[in-house]
C-alpha atoms as a PDB file:
ATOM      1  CA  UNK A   1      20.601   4.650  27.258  1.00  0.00           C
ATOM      2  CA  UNK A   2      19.488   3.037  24.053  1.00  0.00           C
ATOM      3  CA  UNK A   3      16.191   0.866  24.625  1.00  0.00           C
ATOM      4  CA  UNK A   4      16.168  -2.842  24.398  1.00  0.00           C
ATOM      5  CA  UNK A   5      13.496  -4.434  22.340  1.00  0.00           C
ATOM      6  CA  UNK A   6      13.676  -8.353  21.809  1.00  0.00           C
ATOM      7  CA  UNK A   7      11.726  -9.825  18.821  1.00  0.00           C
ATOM      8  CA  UNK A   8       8.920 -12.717  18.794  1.00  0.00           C
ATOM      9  CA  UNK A   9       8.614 -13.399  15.408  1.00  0.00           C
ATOM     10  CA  UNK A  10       5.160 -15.421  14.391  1.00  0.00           C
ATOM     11  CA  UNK A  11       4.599 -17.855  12.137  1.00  0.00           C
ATOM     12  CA  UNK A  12       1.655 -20.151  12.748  1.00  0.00           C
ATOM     13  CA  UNK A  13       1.497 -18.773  16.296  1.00  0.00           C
ATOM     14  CA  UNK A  14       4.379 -19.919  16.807  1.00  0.00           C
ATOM     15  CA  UNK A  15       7.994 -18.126  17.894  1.00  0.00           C
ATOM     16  CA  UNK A  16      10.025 -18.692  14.917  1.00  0.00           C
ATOM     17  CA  UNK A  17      13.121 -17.004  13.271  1.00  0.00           C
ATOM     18  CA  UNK A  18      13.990 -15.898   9.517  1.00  0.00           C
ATOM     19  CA  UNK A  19      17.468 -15.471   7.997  1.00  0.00           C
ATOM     20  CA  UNK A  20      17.572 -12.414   5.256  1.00  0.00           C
ATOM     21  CA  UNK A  21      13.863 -12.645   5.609  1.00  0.00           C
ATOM     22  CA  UNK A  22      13.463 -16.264   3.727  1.00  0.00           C
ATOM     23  CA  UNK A  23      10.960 -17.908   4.791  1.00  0.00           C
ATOM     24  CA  UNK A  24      11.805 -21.772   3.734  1.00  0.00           C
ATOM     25  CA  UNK A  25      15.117 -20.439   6.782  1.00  0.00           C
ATOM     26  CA  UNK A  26      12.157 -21.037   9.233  1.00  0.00           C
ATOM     27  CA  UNK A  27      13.375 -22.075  12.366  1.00  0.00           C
ATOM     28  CA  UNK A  28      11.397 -22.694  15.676  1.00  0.00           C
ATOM     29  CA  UNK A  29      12.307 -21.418  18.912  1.00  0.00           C
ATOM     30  CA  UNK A  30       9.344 -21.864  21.273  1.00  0.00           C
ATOM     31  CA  UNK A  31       5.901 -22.958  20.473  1.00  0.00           C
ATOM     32  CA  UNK A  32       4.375 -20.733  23.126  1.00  0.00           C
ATOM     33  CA  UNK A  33       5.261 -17.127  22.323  1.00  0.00           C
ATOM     34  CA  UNK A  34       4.159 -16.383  25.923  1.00  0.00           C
ATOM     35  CA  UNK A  35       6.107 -18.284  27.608  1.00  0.00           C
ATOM     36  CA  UNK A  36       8.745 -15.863  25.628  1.00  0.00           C
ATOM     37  CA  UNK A  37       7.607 -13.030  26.532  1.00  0.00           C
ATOM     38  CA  UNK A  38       6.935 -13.573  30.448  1.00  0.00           C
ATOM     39  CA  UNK A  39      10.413 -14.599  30.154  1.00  0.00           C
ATOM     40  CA  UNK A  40      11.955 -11.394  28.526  1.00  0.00           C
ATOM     41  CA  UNK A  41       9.527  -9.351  31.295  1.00  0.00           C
ATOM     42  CA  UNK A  42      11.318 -11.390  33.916  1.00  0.00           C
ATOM     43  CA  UNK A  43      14.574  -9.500  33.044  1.00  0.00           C
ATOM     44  CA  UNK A  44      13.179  -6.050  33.258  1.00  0.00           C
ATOM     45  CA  UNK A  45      12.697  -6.084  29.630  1.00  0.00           C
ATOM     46  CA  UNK A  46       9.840  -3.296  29.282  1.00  0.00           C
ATOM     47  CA  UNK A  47       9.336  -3.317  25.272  1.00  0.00           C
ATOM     48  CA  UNK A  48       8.636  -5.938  22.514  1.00  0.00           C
ATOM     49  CA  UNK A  49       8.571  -6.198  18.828  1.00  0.00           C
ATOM     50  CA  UNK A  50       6.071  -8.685  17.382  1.00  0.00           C
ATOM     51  CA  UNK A  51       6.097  -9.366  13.869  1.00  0.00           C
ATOM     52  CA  UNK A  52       3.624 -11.531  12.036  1.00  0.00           C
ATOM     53  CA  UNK A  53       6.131 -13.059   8.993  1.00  0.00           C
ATOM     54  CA  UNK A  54       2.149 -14.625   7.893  1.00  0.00           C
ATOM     55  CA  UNK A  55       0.612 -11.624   7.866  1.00  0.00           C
ATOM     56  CA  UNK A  56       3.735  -9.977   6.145  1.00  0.00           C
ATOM     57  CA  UNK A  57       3.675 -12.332   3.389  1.00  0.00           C
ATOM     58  CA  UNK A  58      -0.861 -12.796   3.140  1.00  0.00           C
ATOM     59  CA  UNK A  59      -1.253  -8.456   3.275  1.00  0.00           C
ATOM     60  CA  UNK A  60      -3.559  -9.207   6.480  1.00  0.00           C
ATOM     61  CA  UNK A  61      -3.554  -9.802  10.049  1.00  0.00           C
ATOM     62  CA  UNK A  62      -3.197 -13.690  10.779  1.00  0.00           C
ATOM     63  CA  UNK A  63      -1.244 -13.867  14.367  1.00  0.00           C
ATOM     64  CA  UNK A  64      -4.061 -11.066  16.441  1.00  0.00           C
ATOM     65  CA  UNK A  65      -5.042 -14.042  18.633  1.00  0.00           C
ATOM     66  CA  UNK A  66      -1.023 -14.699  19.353  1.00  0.00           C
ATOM     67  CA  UNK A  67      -0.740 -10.971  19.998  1.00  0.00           C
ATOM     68  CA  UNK A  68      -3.362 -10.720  22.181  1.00  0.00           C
ATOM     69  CA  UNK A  69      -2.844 -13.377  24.658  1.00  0.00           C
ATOM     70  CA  UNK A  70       1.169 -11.727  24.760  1.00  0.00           C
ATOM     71  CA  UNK A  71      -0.241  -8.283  25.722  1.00  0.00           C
ATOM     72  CA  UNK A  72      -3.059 -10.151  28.120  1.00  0.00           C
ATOM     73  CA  UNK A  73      -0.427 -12.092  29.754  1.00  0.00           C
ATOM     74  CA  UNK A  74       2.110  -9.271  30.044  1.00  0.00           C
ATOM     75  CA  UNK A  75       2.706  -5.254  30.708  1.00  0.00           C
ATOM     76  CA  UNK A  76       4.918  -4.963  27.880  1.00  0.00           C
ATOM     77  CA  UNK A  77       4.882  -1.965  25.684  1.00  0.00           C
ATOM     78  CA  UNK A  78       4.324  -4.174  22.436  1.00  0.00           C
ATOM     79  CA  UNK A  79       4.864  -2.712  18.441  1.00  0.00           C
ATOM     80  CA  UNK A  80       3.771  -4.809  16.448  1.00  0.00           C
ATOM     81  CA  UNK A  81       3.775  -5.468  12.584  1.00  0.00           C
ATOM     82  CA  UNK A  82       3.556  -7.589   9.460  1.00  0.00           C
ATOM     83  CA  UNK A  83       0.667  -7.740   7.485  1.00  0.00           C
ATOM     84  CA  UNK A  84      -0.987  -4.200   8.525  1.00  0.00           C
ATOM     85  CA  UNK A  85      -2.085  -2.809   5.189  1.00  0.00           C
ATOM     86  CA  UNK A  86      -6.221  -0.537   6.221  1.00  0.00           C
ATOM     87  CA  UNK A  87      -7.220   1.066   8.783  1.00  0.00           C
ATOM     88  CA  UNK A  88      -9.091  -1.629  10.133  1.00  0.00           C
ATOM     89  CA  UNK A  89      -5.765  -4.233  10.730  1.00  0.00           C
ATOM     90  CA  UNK A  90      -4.796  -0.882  13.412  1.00  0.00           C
ATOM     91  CA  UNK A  91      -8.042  -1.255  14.937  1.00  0.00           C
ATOM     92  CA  UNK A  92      -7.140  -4.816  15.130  1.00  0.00           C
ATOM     93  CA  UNK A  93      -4.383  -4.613  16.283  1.00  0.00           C
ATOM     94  CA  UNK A  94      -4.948  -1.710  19.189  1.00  0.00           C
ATOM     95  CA  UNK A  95      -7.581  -3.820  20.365  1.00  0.00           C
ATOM     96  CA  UNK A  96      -5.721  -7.584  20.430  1.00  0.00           C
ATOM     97  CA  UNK A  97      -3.230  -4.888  23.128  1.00  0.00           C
ATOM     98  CA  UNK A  98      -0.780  -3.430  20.928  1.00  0.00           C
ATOM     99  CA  UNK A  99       0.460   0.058  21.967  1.00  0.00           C
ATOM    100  CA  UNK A 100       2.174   0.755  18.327  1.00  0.00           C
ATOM    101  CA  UNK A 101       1.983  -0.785  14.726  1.00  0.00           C
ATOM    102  CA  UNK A 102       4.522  -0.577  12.335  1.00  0.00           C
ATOM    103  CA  UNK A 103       3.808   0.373   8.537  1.00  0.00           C
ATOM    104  CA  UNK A 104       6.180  -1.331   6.227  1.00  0.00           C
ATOM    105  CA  UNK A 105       4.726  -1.949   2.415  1.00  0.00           C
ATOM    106  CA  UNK A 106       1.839   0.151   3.117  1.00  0.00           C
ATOM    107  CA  UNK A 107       4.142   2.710   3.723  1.00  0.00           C
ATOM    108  CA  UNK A 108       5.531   2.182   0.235  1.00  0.00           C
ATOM    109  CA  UNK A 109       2.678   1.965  -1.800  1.00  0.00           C
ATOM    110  CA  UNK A 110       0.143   3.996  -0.206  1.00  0.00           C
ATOM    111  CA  UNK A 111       1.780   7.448   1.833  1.00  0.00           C
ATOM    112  CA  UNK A 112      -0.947   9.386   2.185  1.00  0.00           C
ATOM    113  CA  UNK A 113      -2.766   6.253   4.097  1.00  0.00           C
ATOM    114  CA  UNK A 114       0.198   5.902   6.893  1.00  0.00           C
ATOM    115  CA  UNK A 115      -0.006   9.858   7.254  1.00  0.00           C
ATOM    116  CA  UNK A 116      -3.794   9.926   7.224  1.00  0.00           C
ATOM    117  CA  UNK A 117      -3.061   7.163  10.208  1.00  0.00           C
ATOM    118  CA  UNK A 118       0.171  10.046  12.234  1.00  0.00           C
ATOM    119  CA  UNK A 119      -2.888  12.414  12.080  1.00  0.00           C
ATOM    120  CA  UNK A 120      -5.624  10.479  13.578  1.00  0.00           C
ATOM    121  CA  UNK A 121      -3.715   8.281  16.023  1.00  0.00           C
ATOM    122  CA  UNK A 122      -0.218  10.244  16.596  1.00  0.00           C
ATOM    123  CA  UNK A 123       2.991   9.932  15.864  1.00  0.00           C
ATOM    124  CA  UNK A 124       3.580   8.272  19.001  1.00  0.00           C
ATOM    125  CA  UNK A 125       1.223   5.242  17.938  1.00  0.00           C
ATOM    126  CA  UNK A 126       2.694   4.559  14.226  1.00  0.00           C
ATOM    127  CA  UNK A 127       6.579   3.379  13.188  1.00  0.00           C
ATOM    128  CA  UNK A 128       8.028   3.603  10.125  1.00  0.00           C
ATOM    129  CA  UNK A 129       9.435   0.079   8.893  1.00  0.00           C
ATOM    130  CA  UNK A 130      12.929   1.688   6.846  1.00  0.00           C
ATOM    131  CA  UNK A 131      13.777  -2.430   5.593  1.00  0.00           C
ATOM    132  CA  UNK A 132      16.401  -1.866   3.129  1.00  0.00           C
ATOM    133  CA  UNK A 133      18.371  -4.015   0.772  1.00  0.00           C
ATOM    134  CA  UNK A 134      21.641  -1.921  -0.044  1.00  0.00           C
ATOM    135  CA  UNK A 135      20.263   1.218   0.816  1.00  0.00           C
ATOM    136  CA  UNK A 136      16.985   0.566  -1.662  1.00  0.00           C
ATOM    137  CA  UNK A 137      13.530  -0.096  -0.003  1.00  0.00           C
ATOM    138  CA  UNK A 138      12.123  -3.545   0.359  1.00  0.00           C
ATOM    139  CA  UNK A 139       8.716  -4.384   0.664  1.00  0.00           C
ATOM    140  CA  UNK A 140       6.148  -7.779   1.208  1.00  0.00           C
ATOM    141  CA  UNK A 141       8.188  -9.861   3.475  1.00  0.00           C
ATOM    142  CA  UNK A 142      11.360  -8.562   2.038  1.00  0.00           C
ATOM    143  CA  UNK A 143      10.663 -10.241  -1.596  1.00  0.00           C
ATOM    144  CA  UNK A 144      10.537  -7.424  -3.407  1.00  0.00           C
ATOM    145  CA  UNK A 145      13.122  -4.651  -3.732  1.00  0.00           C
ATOM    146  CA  UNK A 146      12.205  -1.000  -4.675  1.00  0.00           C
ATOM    147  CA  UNK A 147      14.058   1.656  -6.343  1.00  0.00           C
ATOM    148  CA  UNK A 148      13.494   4.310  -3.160  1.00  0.00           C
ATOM    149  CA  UNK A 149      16.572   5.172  -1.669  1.00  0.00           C
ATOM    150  CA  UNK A 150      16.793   4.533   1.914  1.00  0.00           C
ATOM    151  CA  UNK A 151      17.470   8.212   3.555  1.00  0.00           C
ATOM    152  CA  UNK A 152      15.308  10.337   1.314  1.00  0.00           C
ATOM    153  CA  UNK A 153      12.313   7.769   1.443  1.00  0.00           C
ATOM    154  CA  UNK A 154      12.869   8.065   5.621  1.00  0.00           C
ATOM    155  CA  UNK A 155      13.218  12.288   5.389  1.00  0.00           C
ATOM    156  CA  UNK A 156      10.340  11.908   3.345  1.00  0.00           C
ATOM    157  CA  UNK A 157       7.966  10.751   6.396  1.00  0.00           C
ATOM    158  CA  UNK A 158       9.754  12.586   9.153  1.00  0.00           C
ATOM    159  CA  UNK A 159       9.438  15.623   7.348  1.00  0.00           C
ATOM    160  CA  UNK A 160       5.389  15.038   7.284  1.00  0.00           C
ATOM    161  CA  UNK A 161       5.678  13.943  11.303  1.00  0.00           C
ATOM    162  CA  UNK A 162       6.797  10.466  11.402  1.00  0.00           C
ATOM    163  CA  UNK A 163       9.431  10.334  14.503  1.00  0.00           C
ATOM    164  CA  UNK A 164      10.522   6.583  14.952  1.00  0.00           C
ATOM    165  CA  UNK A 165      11.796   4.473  12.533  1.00  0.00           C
ATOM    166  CA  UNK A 166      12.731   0.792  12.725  1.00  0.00           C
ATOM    167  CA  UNK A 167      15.357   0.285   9.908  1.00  0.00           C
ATOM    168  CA  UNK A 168      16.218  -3.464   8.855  1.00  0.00           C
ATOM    169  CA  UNK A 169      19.560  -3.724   6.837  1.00  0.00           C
ATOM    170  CA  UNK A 170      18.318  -6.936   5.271  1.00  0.00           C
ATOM    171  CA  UNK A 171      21.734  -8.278   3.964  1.00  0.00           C
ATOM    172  CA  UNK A 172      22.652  -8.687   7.952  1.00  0.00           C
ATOM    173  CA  UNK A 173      19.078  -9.824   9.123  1.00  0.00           C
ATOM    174  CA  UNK A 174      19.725 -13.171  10.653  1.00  0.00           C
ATOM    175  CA  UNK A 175      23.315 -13.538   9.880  1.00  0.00           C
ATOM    176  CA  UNK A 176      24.692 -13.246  13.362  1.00  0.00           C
ATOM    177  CA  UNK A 177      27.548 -11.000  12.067  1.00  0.00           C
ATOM    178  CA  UNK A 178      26.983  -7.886  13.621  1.00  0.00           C
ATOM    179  CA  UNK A 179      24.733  -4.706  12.926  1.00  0.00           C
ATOM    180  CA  UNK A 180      25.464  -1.820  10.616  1.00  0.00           C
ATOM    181  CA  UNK A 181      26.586   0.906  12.733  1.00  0.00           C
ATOM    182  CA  UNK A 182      27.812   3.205   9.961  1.00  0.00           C
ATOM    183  CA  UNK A 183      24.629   2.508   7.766  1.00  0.00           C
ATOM    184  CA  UNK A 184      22.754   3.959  11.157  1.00  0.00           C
ATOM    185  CA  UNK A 185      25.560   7.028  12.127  1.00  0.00           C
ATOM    186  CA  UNK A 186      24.894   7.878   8.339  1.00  0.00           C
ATOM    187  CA  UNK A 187      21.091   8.305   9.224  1.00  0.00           C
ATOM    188  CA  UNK A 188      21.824  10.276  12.084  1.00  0.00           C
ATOM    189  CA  UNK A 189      23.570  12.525  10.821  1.00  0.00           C
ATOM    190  CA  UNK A 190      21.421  13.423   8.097  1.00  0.00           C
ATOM    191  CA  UNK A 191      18.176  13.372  10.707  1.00  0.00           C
ATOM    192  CA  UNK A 192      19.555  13.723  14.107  1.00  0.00           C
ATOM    193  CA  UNK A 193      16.031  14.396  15.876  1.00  0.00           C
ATOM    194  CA  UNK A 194      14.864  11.068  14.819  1.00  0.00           C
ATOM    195  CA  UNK A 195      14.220   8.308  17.034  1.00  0.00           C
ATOM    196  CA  UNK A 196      15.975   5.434  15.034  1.00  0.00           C
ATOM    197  CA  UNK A 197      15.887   1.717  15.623  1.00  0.00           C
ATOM    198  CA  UNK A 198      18.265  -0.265  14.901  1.00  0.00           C
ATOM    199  CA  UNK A 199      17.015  -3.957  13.577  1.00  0.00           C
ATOM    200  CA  UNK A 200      19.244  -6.916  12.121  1.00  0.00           C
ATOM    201  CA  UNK A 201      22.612  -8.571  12.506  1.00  0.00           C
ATOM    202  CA  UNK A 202      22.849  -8.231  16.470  1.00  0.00           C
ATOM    203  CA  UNK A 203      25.342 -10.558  17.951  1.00  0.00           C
ATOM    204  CA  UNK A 204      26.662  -9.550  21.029  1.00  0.00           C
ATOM    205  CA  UNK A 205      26.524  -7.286  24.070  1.00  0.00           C
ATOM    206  CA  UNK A 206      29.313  -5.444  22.195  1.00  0.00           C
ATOM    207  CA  UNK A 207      26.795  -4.692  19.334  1.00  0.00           C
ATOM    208  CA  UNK A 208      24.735  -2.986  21.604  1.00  0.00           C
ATOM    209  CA  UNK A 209      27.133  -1.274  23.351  1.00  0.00           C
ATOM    210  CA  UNK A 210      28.229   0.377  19.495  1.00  0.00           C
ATOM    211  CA  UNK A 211      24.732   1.067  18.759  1.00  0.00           C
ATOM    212  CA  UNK A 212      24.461   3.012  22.265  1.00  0.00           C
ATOM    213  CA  UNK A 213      27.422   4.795  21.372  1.00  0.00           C
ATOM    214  CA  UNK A 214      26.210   5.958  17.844  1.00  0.00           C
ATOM    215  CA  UNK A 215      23.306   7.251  19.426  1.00  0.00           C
ATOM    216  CA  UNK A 216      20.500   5.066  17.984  1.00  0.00           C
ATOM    217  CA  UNK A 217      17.080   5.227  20.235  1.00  0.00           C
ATOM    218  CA  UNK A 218      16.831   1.182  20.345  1.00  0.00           C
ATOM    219  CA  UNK A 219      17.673  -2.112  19.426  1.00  0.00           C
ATOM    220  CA  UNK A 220      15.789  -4.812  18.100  1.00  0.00           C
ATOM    221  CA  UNK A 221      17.051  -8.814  18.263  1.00  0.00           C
ATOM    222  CA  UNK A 222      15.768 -12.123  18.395  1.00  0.00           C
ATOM    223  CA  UNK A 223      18.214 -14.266  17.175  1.00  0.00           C
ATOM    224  CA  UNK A 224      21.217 -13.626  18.937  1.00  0.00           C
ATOM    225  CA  UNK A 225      19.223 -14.429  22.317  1.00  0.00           C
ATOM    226  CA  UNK A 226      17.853 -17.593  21.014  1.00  0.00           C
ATOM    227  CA  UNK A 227      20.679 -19.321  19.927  1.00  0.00           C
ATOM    228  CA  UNK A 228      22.388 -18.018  23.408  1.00  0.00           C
ATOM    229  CA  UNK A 229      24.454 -15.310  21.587  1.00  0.00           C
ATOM    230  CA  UNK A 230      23.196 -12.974  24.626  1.00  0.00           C
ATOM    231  CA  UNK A 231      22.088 -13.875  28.151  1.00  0.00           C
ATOM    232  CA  UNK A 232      19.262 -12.005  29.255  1.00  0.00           C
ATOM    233  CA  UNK A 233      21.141 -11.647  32.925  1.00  0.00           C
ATOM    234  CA  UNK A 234      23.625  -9.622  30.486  1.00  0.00           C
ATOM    235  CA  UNK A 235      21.130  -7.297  29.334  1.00  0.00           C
ATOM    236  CA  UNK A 236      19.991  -6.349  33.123  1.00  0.00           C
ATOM    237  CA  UNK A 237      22.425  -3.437  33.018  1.00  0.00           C
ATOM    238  CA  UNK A 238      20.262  -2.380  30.089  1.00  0.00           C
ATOM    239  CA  UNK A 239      17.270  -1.931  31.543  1.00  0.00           C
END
């Protein structure tokens, strides 16, 4: 059964979503990120995905404090990301109750840092961040697009231990319109041992349903719930 992971996306501690990654799209959900979170706990939801869009777009940690009251307040298993670029944003991280990060940029510009960080914490602890603009690699909050293909730059890392990957298709990040199931069957199939995350475009209990069917390990969404999309009392068969 694929895993359900909602999003709490942070901007000025606050719960906030992006469309295609713009950030002048800002919209504001809830001003208390908690309040969010208890909510998605309520509903036997057992995993969250915290991303701080500041901290994606500064190179640092800014949203720890918002991070660490969610994990205080909560048992969820939280991943969290945005903005994690040394050693010491982990430690900031694992210690503000984070039980994974996810390496996106760094990833990108510095691989022998995020597999320095699979050998001393585990590959259990640290997520690849696949976001990907028409197959290509894109890094700092989405504004820049690389020329590293999508699937090599992914075998790449799970051939040197890397096991989960969160992979964004950017073009439907936001848009409501439905994930890309045969961008994620075509991962798959060339890596079928990994455990691949599906992230952007969600828009329906039947998008889930497809992504559970092509065999992905979970889902990510945010938007879709807050704009009533999904009912949480749908996703109890889920969980």
């Amino acid at each position: 059964m694929i895993e359900l992971i909602p999003a709490i996306d942070l901007i000025d501690g606050k719960c906030v979503r992006l469309t295609q990654g713009d950030y002048g799209s800002k919209k504001i959900y809830n001003e208390n990120p908690v309040e969010v979170a208890l909510m998605f706990e309520d509903y036997g939801i057992r995993r969250l995905h915290v991303v701080d869009l500041d901290g994606a777009r500064e190179g640092r940690l800014v949203n720890y404090r918002t991070l660490e009251r969610i994990a205080s307040r909560t048992s969820l298993i939280i991943d969290f990301g945005g903005g994690v670029q040394r050693e010491s944003d982990l430690e900031i991280a694992f210690e503000s109750g984070a039980q994974m990060i996810t390496a996106g940029s760094v990833a990108v510009k510095e691989p022998e840092t995020v597999l320095a960080w699979v050998k001393q914490f585990g590959s259990d602890k640290i997520i690849l961040g696949a976001d990907a603009y028409d197959k290509k690699i894109a890094i700092h909050g989405w504004k820049e697009t690389t020329d590293k293909e999508l699937i090599p730059f992914i075998q790449g890392y799970y051939d040197q231990g890397i096991t989960q990957v969160i992979c964004t298709d950017i073009r439907k990040d936001g848009m409501l319109e439905g994930p890309s199931v045969a961008l994620y069957r075509e991962i798959k199939e060339a890596i079928p041992m990994l455990r691949l995350i599906a992230s952007g475009g969600v828009s329906s209990i039947a998008d889930i349903e497809a992504l559970d069917e092509a065999g992905l390990h979970g889902v990510i969404f945010g938007k879709a719930l807050y704009e009533g999309k999904i009912r949480l009392k749908e996703l109890v068969r889920f969980t």
